[in-house]
PDB file of N, CA and C in Angstrom:
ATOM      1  N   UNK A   1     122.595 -47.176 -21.726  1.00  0.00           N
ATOM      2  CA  UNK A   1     121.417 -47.978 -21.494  1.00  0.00           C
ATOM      3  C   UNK A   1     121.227 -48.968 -22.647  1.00  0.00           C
ATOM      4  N   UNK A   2     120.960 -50.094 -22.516  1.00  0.00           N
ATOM      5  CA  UNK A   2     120.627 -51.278 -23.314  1.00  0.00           C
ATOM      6  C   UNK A   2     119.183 -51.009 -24.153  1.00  0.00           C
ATOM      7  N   UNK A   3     119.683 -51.182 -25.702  1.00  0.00           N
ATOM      8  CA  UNK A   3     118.466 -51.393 -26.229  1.00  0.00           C
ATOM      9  C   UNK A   3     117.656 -52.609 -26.829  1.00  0.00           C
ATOM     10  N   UNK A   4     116.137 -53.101 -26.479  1.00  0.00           N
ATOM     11  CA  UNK A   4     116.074 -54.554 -26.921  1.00  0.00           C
ATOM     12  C   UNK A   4     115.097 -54.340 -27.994  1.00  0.00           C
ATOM     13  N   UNK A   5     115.719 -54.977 -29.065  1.00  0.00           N
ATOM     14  CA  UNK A   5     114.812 -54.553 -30.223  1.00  0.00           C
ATOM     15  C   UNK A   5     113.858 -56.177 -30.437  1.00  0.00           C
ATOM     16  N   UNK A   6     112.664 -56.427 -30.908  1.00  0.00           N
ATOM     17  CA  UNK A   6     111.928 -57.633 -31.020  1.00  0.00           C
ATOM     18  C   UNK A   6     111.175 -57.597 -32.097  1.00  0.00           C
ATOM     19  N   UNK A   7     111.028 -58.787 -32.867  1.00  0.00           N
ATOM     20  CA  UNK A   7     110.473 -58.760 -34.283  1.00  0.00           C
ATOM     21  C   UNK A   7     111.325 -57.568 -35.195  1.00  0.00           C
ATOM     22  N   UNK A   8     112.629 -58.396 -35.189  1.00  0.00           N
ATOM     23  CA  UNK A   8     113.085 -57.151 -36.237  1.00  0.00           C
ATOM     24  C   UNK A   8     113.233 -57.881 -37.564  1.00  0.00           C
ATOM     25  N   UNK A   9     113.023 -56.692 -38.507  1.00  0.00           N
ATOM     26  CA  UNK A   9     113.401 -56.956 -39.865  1.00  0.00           C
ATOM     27  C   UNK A   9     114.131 -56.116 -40.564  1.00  0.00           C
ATOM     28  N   UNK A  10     114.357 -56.333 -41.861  1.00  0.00           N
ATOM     29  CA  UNK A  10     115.222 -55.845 -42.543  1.00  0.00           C
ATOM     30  C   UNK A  10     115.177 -54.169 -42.665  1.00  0.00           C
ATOM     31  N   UNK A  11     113.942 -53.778 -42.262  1.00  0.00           N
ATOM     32  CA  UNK A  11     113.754 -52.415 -42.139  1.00  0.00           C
ATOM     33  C   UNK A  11     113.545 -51.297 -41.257  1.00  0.00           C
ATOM     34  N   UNK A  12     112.364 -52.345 -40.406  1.00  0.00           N
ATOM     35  CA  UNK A  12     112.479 -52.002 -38.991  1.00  0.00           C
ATOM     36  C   UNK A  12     112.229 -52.903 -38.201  1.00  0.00           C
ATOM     37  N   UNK A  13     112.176 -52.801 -36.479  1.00  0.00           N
ATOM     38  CA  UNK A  13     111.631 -53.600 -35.201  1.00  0.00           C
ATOM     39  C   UNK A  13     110.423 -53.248 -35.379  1.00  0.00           C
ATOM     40  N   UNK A  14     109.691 -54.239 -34.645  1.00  0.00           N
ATOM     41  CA  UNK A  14     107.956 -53.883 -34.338  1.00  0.00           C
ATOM     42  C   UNK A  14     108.499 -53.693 -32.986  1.00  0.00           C
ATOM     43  N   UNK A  15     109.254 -53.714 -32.323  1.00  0.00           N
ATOM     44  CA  UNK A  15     108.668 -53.083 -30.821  1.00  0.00           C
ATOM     45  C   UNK A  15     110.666 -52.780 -30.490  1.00  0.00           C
ATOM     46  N   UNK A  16     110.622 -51.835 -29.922  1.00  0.00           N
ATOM     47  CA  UNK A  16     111.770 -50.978 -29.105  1.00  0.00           C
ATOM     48  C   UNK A  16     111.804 -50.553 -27.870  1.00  0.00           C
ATOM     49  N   UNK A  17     112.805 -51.249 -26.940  1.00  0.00           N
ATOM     50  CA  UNK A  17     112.669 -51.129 -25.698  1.00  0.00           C
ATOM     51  C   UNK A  17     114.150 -50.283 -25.046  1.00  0.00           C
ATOM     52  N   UNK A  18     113.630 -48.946 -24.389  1.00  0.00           N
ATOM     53  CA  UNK A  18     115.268 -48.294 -24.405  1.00  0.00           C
ATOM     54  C   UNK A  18     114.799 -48.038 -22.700  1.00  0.00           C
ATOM     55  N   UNK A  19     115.463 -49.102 -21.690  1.00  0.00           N
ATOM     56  CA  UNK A  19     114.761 -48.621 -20.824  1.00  0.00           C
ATOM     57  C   UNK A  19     113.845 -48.611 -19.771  1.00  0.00           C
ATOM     58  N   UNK A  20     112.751 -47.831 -20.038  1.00  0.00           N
ATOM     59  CA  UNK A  20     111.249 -48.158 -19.267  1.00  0.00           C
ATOM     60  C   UNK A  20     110.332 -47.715 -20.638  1.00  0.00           C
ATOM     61  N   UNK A  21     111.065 -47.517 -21.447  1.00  0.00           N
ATOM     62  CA  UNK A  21     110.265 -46.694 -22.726  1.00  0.00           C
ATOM     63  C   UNK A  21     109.830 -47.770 -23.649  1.00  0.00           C
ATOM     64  N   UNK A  22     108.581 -47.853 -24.418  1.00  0.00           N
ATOM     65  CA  UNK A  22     108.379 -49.190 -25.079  1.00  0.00           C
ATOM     66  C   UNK A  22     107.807 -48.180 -26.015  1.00  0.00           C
ATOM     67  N   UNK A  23     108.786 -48.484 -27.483  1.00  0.00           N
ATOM     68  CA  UNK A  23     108.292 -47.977 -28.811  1.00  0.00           C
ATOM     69  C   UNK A  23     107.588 -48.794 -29.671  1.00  0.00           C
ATOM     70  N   UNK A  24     106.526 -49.000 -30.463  1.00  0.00           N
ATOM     71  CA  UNK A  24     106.080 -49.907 -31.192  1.00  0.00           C
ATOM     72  C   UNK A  24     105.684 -49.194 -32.413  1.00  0.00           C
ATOM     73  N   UNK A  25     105.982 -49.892 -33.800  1.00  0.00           N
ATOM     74  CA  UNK A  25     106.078 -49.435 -35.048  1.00  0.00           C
ATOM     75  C   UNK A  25     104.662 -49.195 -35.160  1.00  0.00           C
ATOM     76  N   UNK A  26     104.311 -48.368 -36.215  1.00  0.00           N
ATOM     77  CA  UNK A  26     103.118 -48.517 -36.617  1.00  0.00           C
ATOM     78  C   UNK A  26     102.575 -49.763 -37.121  1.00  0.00           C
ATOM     79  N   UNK A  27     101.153 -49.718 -36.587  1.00  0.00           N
ATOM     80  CA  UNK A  27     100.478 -50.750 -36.654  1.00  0.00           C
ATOM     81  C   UNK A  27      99.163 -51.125 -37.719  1.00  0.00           C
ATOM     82  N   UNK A  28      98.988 -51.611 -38.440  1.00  0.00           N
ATOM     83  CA  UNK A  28      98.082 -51.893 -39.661  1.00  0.00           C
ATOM     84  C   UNK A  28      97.467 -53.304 -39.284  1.00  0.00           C
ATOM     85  N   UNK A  29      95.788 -53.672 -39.810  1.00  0.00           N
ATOM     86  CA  UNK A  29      95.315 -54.637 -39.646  1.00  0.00           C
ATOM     87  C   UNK A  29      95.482 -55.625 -40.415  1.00  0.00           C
ATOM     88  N   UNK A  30      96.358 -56.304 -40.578  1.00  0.00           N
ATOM     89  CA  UNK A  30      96.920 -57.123 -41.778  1.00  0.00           C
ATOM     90  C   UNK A  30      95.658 -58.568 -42.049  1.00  0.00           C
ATOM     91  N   UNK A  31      94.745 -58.672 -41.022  1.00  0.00           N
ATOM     92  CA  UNK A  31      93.770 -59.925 -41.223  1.00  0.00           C
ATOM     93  C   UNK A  31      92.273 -59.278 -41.268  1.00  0.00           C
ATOM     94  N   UNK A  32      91.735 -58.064 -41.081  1.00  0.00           N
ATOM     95  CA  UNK A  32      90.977 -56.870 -41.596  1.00  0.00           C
ATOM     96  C   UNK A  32      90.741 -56.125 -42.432  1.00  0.00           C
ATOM     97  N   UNK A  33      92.222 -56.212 -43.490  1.00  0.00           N
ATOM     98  CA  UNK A  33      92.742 -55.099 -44.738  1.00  0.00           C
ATOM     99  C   UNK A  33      91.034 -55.096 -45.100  1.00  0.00           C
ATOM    100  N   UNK A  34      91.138 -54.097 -45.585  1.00  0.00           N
ATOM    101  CA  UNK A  34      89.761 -54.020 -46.821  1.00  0.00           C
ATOM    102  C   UNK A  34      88.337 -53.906 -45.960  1.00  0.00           C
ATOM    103  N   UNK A  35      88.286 -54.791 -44.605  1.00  0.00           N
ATOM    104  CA  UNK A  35      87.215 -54.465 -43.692  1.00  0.00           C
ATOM    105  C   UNK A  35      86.578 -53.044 -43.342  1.00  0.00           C
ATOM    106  N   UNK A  36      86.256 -52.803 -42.679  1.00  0.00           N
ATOM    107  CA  UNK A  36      85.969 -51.465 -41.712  1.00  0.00           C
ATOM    108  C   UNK A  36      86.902 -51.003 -41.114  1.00  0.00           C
ATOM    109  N   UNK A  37      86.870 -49.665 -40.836  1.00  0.00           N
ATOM    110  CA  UNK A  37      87.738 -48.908 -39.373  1.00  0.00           C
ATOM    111  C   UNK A  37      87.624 -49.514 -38.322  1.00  0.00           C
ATOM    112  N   UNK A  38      86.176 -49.589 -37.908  1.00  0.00           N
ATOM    113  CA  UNK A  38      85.669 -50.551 -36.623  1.00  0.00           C
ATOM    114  C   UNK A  38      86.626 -51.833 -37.012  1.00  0.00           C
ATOM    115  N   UNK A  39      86.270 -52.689 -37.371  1.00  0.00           N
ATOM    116  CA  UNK A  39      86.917 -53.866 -37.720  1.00  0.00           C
ATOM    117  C   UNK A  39      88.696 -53.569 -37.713  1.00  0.00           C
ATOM    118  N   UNK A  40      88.888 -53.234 -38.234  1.00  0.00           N
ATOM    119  CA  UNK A  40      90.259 -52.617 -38.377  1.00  0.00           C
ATOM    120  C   UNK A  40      91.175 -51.960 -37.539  1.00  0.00           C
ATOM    121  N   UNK A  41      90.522 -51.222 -36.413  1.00  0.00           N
ATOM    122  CA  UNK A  41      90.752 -50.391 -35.165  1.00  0.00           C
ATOM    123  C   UNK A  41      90.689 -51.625 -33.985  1.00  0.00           C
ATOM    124  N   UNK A  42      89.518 -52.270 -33.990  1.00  0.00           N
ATOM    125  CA  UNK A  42      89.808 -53.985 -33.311  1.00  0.00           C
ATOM    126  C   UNK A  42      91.254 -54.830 -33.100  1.00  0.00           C
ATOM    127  N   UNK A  43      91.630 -55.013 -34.776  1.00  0.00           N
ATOM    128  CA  UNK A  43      92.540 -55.688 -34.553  1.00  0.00           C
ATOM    129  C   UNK A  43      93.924 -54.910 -34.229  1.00  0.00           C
ATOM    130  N   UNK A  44      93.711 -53.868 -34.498  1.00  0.00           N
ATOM    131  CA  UNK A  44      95.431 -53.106 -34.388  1.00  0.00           C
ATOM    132  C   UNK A  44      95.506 -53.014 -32.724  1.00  0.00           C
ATOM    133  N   UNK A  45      94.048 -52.617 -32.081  1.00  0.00           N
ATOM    134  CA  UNK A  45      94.242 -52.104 -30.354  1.00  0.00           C
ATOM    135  C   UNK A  45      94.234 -53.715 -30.206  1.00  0.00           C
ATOM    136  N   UNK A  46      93.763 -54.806 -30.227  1.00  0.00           N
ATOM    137  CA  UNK A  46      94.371 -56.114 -30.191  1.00  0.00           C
ATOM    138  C   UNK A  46      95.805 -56.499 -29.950  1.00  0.00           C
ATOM    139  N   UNK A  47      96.215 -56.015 -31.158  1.00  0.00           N
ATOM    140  CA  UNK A  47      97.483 -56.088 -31.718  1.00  0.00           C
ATOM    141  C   UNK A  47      98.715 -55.502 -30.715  1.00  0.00           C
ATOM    142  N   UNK A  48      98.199 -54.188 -30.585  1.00  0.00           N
ATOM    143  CA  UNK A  48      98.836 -53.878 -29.371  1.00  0.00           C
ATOM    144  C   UNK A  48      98.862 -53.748 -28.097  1.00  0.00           C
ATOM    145  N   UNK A  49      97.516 -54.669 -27.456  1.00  0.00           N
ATOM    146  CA  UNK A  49      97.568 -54.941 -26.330  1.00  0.00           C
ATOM    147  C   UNK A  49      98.499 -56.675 -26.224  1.00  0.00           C
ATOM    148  N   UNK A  50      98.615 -56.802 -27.387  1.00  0.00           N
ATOM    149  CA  UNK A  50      99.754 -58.218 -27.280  1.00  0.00           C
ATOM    150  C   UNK A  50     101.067 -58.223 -27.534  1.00  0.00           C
ATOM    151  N   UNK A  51     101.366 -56.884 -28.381  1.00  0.00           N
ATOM    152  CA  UNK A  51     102.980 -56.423 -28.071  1.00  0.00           C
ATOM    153  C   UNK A  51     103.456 -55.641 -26.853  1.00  0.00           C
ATOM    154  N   UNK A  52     102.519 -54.924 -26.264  1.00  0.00           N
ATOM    155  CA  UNK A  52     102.469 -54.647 -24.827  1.00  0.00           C
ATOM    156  C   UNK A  52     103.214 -55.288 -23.898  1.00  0.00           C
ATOM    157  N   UNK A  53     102.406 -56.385 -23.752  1.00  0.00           N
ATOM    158  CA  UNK A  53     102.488 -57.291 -23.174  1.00  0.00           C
ATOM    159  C   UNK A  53     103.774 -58.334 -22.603  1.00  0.00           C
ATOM    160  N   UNK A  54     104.025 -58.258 -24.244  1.00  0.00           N
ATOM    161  CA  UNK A  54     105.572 -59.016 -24.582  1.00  0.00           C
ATOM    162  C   UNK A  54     106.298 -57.979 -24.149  1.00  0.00           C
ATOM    163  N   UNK A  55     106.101 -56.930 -24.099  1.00  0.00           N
ATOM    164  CA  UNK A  55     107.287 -55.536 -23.850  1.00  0.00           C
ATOM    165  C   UNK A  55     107.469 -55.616 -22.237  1.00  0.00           C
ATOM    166  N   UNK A  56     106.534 -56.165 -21.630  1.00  0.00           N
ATOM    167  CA  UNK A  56     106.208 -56.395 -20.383  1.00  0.00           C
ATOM    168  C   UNK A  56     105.490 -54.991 -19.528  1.00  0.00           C
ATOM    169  N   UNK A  57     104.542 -54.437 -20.399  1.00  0.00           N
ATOM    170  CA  UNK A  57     103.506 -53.745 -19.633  1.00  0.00           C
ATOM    171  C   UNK A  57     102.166 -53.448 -20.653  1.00  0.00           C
ATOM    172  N   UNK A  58     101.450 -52.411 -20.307  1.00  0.00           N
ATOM    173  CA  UNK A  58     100.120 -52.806 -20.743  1.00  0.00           C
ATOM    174  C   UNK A  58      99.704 -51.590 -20.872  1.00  0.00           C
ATOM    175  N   UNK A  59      98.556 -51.210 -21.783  1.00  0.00           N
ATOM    176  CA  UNK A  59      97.474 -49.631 -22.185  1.00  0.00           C
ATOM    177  C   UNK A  59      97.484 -48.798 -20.950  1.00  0.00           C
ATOM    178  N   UNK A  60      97.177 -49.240 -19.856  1.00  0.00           N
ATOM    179  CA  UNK A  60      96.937 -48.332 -19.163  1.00  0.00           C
ATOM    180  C   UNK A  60      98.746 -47.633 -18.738  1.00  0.00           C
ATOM    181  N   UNK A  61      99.579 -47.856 -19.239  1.00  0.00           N
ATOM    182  CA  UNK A  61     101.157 -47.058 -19.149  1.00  0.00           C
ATOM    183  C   UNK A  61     101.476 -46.584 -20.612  1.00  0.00           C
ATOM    184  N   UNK A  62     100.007 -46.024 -21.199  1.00  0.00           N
ATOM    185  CA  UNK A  62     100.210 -45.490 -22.655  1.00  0.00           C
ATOM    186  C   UNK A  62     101.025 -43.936 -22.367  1.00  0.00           C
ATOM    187  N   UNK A  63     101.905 -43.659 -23.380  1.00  0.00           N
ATOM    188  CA  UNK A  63     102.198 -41.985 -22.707  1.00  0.00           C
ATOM    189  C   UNK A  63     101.863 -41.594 -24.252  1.00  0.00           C
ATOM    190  N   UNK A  64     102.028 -42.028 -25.553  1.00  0.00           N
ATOM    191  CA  UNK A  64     101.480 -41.053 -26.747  1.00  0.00           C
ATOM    192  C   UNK A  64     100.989 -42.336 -27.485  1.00  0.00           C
ATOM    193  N   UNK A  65     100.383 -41.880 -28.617  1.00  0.00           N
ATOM    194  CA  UNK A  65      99.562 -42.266 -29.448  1.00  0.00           C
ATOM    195  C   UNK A  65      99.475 -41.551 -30.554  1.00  0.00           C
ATOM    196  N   UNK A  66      99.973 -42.149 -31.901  1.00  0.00           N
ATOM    197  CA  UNK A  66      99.392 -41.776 -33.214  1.00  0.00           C
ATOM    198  C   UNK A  66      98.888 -42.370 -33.967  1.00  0.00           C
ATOM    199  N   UNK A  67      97.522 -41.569 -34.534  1.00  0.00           N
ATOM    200  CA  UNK A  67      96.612 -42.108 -35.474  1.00  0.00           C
ATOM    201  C   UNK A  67      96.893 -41.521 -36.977  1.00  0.00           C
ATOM    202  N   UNK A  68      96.966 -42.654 -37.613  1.00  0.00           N
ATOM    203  CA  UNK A  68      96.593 -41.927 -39.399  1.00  0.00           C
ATOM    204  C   UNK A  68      95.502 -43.162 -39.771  1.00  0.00           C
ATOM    205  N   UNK A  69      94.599 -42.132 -40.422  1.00  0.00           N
ATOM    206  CA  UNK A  69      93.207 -42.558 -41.028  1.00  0.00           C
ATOM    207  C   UNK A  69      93.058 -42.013 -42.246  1.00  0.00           C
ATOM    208  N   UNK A  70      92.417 -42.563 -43.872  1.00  0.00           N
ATOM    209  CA  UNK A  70      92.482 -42.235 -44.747  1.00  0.00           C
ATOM    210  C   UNK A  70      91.716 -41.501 -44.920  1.00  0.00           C
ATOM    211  N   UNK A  71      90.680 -41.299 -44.207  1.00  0.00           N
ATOM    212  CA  UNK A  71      89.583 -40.317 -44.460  1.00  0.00           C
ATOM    213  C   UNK A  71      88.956 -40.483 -42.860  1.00  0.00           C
ATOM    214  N   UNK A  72      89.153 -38.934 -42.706  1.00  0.00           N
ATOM    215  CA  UNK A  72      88.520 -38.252 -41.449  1.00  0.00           C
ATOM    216  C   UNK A  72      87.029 -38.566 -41.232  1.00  0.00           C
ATOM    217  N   UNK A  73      86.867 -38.464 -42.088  1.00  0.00           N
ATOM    218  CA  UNK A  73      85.146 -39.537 -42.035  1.00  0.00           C
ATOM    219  C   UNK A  73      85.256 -40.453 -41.141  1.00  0.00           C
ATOM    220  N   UNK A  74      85.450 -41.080 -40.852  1.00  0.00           N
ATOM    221  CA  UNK A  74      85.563 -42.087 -40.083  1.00  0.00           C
ATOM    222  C   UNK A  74      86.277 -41.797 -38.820  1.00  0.00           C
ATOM    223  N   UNK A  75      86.960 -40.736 -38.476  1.00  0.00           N
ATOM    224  CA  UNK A  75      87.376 -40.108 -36.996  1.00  0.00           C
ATOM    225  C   UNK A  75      86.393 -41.130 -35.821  1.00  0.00           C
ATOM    226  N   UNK A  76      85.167 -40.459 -35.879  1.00  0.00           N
ATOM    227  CA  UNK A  76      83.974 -40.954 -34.864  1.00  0.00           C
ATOM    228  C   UNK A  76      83.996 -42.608 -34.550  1.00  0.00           C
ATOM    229  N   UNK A  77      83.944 -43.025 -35.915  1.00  0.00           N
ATOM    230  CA  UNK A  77      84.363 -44.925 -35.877  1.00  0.00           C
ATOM    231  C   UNK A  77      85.192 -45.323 -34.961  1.00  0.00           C
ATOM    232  N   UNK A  78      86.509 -44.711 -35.357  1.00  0.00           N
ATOM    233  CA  UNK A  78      87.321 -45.039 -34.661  1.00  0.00           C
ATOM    234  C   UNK A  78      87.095 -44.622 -33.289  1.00  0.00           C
ATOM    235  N   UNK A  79      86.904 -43.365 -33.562  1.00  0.00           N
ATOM    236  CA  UNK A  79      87.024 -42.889 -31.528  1.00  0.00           C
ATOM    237  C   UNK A  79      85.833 -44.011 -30.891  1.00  0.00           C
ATOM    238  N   UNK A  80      84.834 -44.658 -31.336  1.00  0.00           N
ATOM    239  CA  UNK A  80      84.036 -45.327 -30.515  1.00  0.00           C
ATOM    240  C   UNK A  80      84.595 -46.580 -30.078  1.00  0.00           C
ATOM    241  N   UNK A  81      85.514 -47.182 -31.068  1.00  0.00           N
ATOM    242  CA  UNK A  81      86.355 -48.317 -30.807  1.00  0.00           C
ATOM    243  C   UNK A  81      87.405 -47.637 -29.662  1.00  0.00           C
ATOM    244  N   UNK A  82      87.898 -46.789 -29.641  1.00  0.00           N
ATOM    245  CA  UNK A  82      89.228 -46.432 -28.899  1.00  0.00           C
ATOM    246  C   UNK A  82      88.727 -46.487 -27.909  1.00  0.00           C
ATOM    247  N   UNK A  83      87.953 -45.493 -27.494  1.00  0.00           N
ATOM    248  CA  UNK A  83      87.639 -45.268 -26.742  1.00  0.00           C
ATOM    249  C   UNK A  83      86.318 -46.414 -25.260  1.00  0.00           C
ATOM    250  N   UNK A  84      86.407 -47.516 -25.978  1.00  0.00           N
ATOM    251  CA  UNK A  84      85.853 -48.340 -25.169  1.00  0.00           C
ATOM    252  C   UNK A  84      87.080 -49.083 -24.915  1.00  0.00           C
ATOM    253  N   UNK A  85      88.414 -48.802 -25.594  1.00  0.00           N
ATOM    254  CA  UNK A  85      89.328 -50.190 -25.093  1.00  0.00           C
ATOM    255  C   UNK A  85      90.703 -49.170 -24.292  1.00  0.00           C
ATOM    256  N   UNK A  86      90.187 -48.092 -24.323  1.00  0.00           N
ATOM    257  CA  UNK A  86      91.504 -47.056 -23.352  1.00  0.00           C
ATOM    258  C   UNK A  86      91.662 -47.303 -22.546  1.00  0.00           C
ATOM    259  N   UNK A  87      92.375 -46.889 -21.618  1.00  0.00           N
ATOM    260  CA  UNK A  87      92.306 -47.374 -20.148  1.00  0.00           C
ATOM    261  C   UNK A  87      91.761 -45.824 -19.161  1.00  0.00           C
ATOM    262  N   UNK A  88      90.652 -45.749 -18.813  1.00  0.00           N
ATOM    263  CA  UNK A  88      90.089 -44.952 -17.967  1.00  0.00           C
ATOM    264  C   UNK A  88      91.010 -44.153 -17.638  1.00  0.00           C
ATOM    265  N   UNK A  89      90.803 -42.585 -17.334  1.00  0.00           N
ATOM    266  CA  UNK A  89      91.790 -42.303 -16.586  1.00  0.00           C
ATOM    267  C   UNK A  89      93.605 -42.438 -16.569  1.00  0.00           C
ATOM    268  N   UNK A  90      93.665 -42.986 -18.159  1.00  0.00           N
ATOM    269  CA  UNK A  90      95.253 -43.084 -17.704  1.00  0.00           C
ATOM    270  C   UNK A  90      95.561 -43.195 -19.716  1.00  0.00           C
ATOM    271  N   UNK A  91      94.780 -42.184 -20.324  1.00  0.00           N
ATOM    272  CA  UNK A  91      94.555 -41.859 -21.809  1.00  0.00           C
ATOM    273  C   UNK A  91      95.949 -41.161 -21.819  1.00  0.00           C
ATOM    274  N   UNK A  92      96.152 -41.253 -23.287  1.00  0.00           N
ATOM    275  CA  UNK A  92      97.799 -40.781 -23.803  1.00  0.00           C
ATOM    276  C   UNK A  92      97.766 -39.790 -24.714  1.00  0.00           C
ATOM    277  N   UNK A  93      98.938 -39.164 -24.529  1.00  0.00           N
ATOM    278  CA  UNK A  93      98.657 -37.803 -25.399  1.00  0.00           C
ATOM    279  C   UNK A  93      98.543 -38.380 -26.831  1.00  0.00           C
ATOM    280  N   UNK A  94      97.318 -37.800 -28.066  1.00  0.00           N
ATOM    281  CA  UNK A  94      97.104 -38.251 -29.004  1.00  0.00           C
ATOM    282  C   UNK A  94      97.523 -37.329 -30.040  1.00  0.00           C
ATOM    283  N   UNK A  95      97.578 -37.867 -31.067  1.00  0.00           N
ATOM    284  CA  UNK A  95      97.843 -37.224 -32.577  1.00  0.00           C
ATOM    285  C   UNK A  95      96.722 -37.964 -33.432  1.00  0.00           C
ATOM    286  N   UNK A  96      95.929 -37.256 -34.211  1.00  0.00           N
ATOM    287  CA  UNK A  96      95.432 -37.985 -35.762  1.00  0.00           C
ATOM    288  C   UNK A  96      94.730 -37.249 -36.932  1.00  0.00           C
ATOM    289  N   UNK A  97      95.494 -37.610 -37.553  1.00  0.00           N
ATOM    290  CA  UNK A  97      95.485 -37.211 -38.494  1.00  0.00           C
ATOM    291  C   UNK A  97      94.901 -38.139 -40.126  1.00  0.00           C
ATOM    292  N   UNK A  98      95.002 -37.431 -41.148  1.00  0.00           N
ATOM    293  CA  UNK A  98      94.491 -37.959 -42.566  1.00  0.00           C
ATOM    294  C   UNK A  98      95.434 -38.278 -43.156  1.00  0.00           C
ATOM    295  N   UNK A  99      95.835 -39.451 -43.611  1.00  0.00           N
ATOM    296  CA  UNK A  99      96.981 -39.797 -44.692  1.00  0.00           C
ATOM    297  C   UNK A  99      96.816 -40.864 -45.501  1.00  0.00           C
ATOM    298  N   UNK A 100      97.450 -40.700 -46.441  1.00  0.00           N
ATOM    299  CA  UNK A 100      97.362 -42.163 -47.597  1.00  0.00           C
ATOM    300  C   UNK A 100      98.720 -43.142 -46.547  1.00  0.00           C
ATOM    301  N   UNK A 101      98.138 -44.442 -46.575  1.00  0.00           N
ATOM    302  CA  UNK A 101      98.721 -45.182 -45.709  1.00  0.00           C
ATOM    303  C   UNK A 101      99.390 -46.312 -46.929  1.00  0.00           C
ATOM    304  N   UNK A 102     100.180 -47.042 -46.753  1.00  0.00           N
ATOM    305  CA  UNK A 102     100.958 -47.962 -47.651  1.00  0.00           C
ATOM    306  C   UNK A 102     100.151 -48.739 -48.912  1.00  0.00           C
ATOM    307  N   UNK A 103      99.386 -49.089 -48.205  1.00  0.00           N
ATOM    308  CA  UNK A 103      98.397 -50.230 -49.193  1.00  0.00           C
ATOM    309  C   UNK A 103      97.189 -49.315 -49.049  1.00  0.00           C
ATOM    310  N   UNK A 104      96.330 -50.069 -50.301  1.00  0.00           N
ATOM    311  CA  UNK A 104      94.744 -49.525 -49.971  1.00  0.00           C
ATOM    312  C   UNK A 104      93.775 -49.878 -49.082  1.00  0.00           C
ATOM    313  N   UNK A 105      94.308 -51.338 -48.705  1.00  0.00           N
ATOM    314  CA  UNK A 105      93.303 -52.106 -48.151  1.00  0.00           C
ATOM    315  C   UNK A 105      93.480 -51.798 -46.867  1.00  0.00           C
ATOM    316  N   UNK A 106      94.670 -50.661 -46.146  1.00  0.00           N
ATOM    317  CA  UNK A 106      94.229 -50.399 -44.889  1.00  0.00           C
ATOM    318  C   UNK A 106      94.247 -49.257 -44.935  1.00  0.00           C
ATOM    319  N   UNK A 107      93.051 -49.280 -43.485  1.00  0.00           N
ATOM    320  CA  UNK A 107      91.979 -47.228 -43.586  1.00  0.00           C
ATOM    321  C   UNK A 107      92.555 -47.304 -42.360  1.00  0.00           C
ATOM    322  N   UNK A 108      93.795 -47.033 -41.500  1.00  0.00           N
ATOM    323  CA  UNK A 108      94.078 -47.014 -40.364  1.00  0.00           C
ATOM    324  C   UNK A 108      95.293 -47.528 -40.118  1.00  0.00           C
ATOM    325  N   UNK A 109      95.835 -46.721 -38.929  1.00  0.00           N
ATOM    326  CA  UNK A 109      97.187 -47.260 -38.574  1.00  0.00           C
ATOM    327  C   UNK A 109      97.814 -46.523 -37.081  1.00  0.00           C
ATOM    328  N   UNK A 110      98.324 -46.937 -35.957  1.00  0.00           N
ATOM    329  CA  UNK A 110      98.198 -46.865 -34.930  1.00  0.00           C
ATOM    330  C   UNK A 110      99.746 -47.364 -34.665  1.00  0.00           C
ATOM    331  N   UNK A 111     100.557 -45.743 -34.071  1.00  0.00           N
ATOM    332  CA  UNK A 111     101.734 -46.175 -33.335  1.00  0.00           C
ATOM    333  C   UNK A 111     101.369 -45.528 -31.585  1.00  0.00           C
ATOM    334  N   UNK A 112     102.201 -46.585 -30.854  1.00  0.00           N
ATOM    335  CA  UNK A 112     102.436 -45.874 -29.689  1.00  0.00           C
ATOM    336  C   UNK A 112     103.660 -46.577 -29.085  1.00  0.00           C
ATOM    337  N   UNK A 113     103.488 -45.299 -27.936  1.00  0.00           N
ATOM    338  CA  UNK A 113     104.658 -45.401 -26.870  1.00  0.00           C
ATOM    339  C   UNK A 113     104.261 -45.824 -25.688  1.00  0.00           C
ATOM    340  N   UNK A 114     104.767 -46.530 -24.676  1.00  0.00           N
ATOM    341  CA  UNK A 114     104.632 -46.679 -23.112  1.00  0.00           C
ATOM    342  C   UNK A 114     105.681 -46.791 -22.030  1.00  0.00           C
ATOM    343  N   UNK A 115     105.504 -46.811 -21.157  1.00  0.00           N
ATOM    344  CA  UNK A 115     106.688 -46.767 -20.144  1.00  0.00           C
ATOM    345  C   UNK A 115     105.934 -48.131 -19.423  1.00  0.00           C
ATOM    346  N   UNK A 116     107.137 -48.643 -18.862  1.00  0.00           N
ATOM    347  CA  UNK A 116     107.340 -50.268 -18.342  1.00  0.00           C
ATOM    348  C   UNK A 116     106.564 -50.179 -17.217  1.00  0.00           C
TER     349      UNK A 116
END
């Protein structure tokens, strides 16, 4: 089976296509850094409703989801953002968890998977 890799760099692809399977790297708010979770959770589900897209499908063909957040404090933040931009009825198996993430200036970070 053919794999199409897009936005690649020297380290990794932002998006991996093996398939019907659409992998996308983790995702950070790079125009939010330092903002809010809210703010921050905006642009990443943004973010990946526009690599989606390019992959040629969309949230509601989410099959997993992982969250890392720097502080669980903010769980609720986020779930209020997520959870208004999910797709009803067609939610993906989740992971999230607490971790120190690359930089300081981001409190959040968001990989997922979908099928075409």
């Amino acid at each position: 089976m053919k794999v199409e890799r897009h936005e690649v760099g020297p380290r990794m692809s932002q998006i991996v296509i093996h398939g019907d399977t659409v992998y996308l790297a983790g995702i950070v708010a790079h125009k939010s850094g330092g903002k809010s979770v809210t703010e921050q959770t905006k642009e990443i589900l943004a973010t990946i409703d526009g690599y989606l897209a390019k992959a040629g499908t969309d949230k509601s063909r989410l099959l997993s989801a992982n969250i890392w957040l720097t502080d669980m404090a903010t769980f609720g933040e986020m779930n209020a953002v997520w959870d208004a931009w999910v797709a009803p009825g067609n939610t993906p198996a989740r992971a999230t968890v607490e971790a120190k993430l690359a930089a300081p200036q981001f409190k959040i970070e968001i990989m997922v998977t979908a099928a075409r």
